[in-house]
Protein backbone atom coordinates (compact mmCIF):
# COMPACT_ATOMS: atom_id res chain seq x y z
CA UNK A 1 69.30 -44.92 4.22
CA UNK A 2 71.41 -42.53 6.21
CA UNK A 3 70.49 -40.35 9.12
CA UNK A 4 70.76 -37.06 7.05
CA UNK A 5 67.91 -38.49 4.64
CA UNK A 6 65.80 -39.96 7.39
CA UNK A 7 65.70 -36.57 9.31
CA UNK A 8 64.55 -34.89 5.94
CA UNK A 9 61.34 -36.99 5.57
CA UNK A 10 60.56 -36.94 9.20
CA UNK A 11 60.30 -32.83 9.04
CA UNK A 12 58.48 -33.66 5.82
CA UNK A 13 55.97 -35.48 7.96
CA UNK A 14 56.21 -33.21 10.51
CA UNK A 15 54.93 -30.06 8.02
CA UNK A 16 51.91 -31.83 6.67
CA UNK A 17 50.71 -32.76 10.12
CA UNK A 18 51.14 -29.04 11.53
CA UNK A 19 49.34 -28.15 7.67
CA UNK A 20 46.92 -30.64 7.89
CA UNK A 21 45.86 -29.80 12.05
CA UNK A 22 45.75 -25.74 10.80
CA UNK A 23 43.42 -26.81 8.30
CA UNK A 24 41.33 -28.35 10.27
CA UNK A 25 41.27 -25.49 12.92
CA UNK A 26 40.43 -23.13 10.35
CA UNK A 27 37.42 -25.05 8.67
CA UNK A 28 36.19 -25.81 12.51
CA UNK A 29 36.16 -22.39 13.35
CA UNK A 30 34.15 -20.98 10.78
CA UNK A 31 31.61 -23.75 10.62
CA UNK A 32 30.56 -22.56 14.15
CA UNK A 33 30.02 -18.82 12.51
CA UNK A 34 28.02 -20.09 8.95
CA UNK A 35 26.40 -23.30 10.02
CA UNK A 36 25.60 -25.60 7.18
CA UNK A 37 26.94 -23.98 4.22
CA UNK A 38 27.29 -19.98 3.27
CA UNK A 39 25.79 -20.91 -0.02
CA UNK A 40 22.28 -22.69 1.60
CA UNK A 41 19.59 -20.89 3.23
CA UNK A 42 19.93 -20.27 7.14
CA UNK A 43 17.73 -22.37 9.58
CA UNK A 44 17.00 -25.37 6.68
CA UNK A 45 14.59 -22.16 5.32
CA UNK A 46 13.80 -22.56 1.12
CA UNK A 47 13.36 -19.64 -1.39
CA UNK A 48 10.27 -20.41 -2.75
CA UNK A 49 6.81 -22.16 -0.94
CA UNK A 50 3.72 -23.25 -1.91
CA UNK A 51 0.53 -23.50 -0.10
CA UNK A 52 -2.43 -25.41 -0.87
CA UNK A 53 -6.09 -25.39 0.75
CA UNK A 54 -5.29 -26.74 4.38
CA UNK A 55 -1.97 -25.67 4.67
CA UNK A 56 -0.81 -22.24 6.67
CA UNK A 57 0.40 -19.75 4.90
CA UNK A 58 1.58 -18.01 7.76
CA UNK A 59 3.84 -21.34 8.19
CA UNK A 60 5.11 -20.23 4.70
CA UNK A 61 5.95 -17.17 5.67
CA UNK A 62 7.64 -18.15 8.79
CA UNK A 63 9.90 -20.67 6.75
CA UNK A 64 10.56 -18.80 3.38
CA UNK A 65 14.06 -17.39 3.50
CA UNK A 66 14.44 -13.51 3.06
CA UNK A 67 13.89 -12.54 -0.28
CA UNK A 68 11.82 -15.67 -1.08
CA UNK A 69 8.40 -16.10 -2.83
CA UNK A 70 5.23 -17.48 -1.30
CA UNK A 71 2.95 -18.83 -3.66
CA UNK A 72 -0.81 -20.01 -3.00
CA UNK A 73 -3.01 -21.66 -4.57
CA UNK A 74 -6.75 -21.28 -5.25
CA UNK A 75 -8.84 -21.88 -2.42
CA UNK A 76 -10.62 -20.14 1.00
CA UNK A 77 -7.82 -19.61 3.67
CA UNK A 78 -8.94 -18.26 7.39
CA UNK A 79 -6.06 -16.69 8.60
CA UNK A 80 -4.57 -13.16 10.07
CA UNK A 81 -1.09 -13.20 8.54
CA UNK A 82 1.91 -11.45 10.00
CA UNK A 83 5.12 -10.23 7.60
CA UNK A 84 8.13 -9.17 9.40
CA UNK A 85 10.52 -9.58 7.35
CA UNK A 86 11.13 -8.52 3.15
CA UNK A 87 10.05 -11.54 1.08
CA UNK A 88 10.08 -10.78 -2.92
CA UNK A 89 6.56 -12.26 -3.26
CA UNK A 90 3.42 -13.30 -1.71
CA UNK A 91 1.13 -14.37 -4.17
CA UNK A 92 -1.80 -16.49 -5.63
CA UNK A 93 -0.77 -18.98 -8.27
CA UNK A 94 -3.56 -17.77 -10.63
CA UNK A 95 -2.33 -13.99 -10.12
CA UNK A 96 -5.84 -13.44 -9.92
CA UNK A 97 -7.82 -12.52 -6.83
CA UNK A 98 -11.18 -14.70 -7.54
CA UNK A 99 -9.24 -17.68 -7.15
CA UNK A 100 -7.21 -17.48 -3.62
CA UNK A 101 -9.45 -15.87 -0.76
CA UNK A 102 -8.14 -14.77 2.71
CA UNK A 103 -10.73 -14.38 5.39
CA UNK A 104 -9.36 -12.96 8.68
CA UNK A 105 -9.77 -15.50 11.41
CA UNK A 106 -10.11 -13.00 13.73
CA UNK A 107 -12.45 -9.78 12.30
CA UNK A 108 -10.33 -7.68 15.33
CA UNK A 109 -7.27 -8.00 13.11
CA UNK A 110 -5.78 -7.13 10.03
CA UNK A 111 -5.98 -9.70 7.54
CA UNK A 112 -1.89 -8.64 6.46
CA UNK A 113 -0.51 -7.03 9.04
CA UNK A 114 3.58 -6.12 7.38
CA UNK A 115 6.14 -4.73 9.24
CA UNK A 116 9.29 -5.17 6.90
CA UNK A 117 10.25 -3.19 3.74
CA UNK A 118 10.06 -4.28 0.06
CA UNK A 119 6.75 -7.17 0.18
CA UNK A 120 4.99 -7.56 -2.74
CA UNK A 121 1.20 -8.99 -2.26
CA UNK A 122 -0.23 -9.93 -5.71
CA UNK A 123 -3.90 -10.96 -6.63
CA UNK A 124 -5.78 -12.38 -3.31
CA UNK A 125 -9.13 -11.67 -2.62
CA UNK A 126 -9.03 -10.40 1.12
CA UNK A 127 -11.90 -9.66 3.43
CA UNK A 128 -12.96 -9.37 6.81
CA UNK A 129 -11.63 -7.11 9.05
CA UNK A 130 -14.09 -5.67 10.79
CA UNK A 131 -11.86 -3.22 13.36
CA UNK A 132 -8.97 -2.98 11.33
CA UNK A 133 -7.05 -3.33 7.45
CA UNK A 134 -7.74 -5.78 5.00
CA UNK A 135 -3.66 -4.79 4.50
CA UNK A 136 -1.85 -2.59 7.23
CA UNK A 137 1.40 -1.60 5.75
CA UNK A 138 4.24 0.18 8.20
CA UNK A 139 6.93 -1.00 6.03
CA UNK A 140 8.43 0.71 3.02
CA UNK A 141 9.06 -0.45 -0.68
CA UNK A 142 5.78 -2.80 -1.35
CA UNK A 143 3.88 -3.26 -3.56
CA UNK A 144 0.17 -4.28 -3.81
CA UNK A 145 -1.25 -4.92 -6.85
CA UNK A 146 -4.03 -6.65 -9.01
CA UNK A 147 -5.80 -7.30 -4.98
CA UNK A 148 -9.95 -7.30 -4.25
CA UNK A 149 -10.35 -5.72 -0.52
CA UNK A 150 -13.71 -5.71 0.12
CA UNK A 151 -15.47 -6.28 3.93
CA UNK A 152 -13.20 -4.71 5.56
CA UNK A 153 -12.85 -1.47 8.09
CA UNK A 154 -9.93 -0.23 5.99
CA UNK A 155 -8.98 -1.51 2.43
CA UNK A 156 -5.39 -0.41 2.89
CA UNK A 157 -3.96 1.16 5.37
CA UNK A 158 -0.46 2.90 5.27
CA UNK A 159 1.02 4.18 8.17
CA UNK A 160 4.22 6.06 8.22
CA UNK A 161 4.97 3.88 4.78
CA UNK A 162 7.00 5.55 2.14
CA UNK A 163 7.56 4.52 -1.92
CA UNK A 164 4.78 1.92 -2.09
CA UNK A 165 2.76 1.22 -5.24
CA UNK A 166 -1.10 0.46 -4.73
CA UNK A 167 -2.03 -0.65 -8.59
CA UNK A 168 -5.03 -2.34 -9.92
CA UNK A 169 -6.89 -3.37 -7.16
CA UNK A 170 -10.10 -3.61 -6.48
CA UNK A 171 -11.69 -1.99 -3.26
CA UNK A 172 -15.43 -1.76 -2.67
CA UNK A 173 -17.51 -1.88 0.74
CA UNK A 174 -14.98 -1.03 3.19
CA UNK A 175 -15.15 1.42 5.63
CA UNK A 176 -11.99 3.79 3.97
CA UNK A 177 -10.72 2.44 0.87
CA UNK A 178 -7.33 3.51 0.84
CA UNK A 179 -6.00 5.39 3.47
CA UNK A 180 -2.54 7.00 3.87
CA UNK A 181 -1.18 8.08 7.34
CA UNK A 182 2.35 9.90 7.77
CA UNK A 183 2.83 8.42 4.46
CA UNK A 184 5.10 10.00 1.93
CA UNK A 185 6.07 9.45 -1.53
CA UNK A 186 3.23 6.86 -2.60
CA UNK A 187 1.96 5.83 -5.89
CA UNK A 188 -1.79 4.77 -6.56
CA UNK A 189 -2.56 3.62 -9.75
CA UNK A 190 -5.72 3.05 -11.32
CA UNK A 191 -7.43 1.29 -8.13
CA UNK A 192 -11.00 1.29 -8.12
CA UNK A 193 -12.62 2.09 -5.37
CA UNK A 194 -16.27 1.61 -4.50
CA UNK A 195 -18.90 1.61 -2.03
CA UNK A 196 -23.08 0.50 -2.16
CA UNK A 197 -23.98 4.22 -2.87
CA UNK A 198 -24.95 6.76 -0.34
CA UNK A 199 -28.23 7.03 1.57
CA UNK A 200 -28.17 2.78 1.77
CA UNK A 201 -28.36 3.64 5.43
CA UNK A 202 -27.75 5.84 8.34
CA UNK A 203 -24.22 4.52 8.80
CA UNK A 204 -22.97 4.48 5.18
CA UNK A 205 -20.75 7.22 5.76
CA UNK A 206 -17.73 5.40 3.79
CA UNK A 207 -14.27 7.11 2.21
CA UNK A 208 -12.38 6.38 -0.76
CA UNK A 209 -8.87 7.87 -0.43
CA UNK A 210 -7.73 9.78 2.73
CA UNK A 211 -4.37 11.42 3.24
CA UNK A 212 -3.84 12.81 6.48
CA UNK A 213 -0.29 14.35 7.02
CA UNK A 214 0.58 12.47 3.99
CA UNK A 215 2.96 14.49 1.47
CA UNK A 216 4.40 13.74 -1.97
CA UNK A 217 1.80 10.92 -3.23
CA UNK A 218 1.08 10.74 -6.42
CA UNK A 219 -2.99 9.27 -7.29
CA UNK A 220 -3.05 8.53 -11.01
CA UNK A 221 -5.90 7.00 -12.97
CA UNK A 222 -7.79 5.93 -10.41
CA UNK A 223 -12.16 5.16 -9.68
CA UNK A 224 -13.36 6.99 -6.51
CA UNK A 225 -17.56 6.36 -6.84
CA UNK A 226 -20.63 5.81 -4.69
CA UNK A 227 -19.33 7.26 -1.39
CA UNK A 228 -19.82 9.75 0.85
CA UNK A 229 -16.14 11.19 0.55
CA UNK A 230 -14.74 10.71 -2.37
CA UNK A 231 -11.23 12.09 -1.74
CA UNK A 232 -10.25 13.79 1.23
CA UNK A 233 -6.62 15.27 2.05
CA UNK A 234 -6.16 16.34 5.52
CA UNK A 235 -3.28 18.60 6.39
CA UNK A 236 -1.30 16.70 3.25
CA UNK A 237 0.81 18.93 0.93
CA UNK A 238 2.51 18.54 -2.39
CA UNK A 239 0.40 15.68 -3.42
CA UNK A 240 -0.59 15.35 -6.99
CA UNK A 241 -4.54 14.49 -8.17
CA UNK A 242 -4.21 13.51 -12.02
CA UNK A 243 -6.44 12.12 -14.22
CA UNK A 244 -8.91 10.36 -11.80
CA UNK A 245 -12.47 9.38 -12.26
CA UNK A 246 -14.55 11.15 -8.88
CA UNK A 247 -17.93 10.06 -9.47
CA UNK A 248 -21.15 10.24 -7.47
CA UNK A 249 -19.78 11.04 -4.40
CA UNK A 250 -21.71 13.30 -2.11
CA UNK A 251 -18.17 15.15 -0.85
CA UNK A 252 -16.54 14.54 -4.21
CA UNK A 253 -13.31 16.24 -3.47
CA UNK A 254 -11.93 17.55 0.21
CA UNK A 255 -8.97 20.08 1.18
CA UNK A 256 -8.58 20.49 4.52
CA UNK A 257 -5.16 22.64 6.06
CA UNK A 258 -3.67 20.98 2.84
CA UNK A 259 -1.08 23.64 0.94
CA UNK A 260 0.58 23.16 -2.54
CA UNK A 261 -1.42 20.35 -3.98
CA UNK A 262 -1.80 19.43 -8.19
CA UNK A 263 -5.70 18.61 -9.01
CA UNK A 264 -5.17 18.30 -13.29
CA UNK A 265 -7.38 16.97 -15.72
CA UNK A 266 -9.66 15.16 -13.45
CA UNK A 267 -13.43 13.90 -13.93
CA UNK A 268 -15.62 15.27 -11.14
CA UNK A 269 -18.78 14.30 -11.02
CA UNK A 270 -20.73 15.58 -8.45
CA UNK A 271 -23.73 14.55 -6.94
CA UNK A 272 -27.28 17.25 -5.95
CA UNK A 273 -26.44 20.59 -5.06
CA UNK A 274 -23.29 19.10 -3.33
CA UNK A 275 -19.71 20.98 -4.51
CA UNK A 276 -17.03 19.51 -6.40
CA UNK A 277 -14.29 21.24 -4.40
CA UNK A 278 -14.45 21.88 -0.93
CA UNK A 279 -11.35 24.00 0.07
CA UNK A 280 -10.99 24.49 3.69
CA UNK A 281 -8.12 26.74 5.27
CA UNK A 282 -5.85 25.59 2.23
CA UNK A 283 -3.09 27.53 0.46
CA UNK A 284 -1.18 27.16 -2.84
CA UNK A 285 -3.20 24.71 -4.53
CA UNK A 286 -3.74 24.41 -8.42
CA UNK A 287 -6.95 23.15 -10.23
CA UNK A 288 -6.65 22.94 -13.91
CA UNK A 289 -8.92 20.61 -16.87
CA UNK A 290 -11.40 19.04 -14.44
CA UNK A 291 -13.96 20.35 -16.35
CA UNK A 292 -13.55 19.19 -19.25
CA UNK A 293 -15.40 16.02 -19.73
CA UNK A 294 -18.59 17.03 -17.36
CA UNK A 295 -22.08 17.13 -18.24
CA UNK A 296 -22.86 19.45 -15.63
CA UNK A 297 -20.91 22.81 -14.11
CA UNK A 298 -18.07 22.64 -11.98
CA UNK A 299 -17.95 24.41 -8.30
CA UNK A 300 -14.76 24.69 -6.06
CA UNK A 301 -16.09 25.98 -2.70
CA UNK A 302 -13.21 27.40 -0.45
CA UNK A 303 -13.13 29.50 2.76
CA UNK A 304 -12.38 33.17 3.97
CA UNK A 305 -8.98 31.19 5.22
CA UNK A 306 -7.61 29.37 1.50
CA UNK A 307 -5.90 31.89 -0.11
CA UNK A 308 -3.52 32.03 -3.21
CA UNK A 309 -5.06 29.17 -5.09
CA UNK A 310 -4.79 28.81 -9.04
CA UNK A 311 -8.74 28.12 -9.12
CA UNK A 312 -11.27 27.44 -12.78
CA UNK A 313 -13.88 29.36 -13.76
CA UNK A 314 -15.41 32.82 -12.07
CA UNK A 315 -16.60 33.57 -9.08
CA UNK A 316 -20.10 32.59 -9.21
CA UNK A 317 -21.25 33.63 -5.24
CA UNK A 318 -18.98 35.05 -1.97
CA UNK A 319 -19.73 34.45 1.14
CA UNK A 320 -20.83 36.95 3.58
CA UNK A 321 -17.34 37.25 4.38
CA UNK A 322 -16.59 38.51 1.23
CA UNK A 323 -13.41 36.64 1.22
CA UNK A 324 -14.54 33.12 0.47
CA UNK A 325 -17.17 31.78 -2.16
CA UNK A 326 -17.81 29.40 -5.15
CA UNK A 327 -16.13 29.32 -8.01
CA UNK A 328 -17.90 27.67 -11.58
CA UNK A 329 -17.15 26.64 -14.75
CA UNK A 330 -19.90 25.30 -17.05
């Protein structure tokens, strides 16, 4: 072999070591910045888990990765359960909430307490919270659905908490049912909300919905009955009342510093002398067909201060201000 040919296969060599040590530099390198694999799930985490009566579904929730599902199955679980970040699910096998039942462990604490955007809770039967929510929601995005809330101080609770959808759940004996704080741009759908009936006892003094500065929600189809306040918004504009059932509720209906709302084709049905309507330094609001399916006549009450509303009926009384009063249709 001559020299010429022996100096071409030692650069030959030569280039597949430098090729081969670049390769290996490279693959190094960005091992240290995706550990494990780009394609697995970060910290050994899984995208779906399932819990089963003596496991922790907290410890789910810890160890799902981000967009995962947790699923439980049917059985009692004491826990207070903290979501921080957006899973796709969190749900009872059975979808249904007689079968999976979360009791807080501590009644000072909410029972869900979720922080991050986009959490789905489906079909859990969730109770005791004395001081606080059976579900306190500050993220955006959810969506709670098909859940029994019952036991608790509030239901739900959403606090500055924006495009949520609160849909067939069930929500009896709390303090406040539902209740909406700096919370914009809401859907509730044909929840059913409940209480023991009034005059029980001195302190059955419970709510069904409450928006306070809560704008843009839409309540559709829903069950307020056998409460003290039915519905109460509370310096809450452009909200839309549509086709609910208000029933038996001593304060059916409440507008309070609350401009430009919809209240259209609703069932009120009041209970004693009370009113159907109490309007209360309000402006701009609309009341149209929530009369038509009552038994008995139909009052909005507003003061000398709620002006410009689109109200039913005639006036039926004014008040000694002369710039307030009832109005009826029978």
């Amino acid at each position: 072999m001559s020299l010429a040919q022996i100096n071409k296969r030692l650069l030959i060599i030569l280039l597949l070591i430098i090729i081969a040590s670049a390769f290996y530099i490279f693959h190094t390198k960005n091992s240290e910045v995706y550990p494990e694999t780009c394609l697995g799930n970060i910290n050994n985490n899984s995208i779906n888990a399932e819990v089963y009566p003596g496991d922790s579904i907290q410890n789910a929730i810890n160890n799902v990765s981000f967009g995962g599902t947790v699923i439980v199955h049917q059985g009692l679980y004491k826990e207070n359960l903290i979501v921080g970040k957006p899973l796709k699910v969190i749900r009872s096998n059975e979808g249904e909430a007689a079968y999976a039942a979360i009791q807080a462990a501590d009644p000072e604490k909410d029972v869900f307490h979720i922080t991050a955007d986009n959490v789905t809770i489906i079909g859990f039967n969730i109770t005791g919270s004395q001081d606080k929510a059976g579900i306190y929601c500050s993220g955006s995005g959810g969506n709670i659905t098909g859940n029994k809330l019952s036991y608790n101080n509030y239901g739900v609770y959403l606090n500055d908490s924006s495009r949520n959808i609160l849909e067939n759940n069930e929500v009896n004996n709390n303090s406040l049912g539902i209740y909406l704080r700096n919370s914009n741009n809401n859907q509730l759908k044909s929840n059913n909300i409940t209480g023991v009936g009034i005059f029980v006892g001195l302190e059955n003094s419970a709510t069904g919905i409450y928006l306070e500065d809560s704008d843009n929600n839409k309540l559709m189809n829903n069950t307020i009955s056998k409460l003290w306040d039915g519905v109460n918004f509370t310096e809450s504009s452009n909200n839309e009342l549509n086709n609910n059932s208000i029933l038996h509720n001593y304060f059916s209906l409440s507008l309070v510093n609350s401009n430009n709302n919809k209240v259209l084709n609703n069932t009120i049905l009041r209970r004693g002398y009370s009113f159907s309507v109490v309007l209360a330094d309000s402006q701009n609001n609309t009341f149209q067909g929530n009369s038509k399916y009552l038994n008995t006549d139909f009052k909005i009450c507003y003061s000398f201060k709620s002006t410009n509303n689109t109200l039913e009926g005639e006036l039926y009384t004014s008040n000694e201000q002369g710039t307030g009063g009832v109005f009826r249709v029978k």
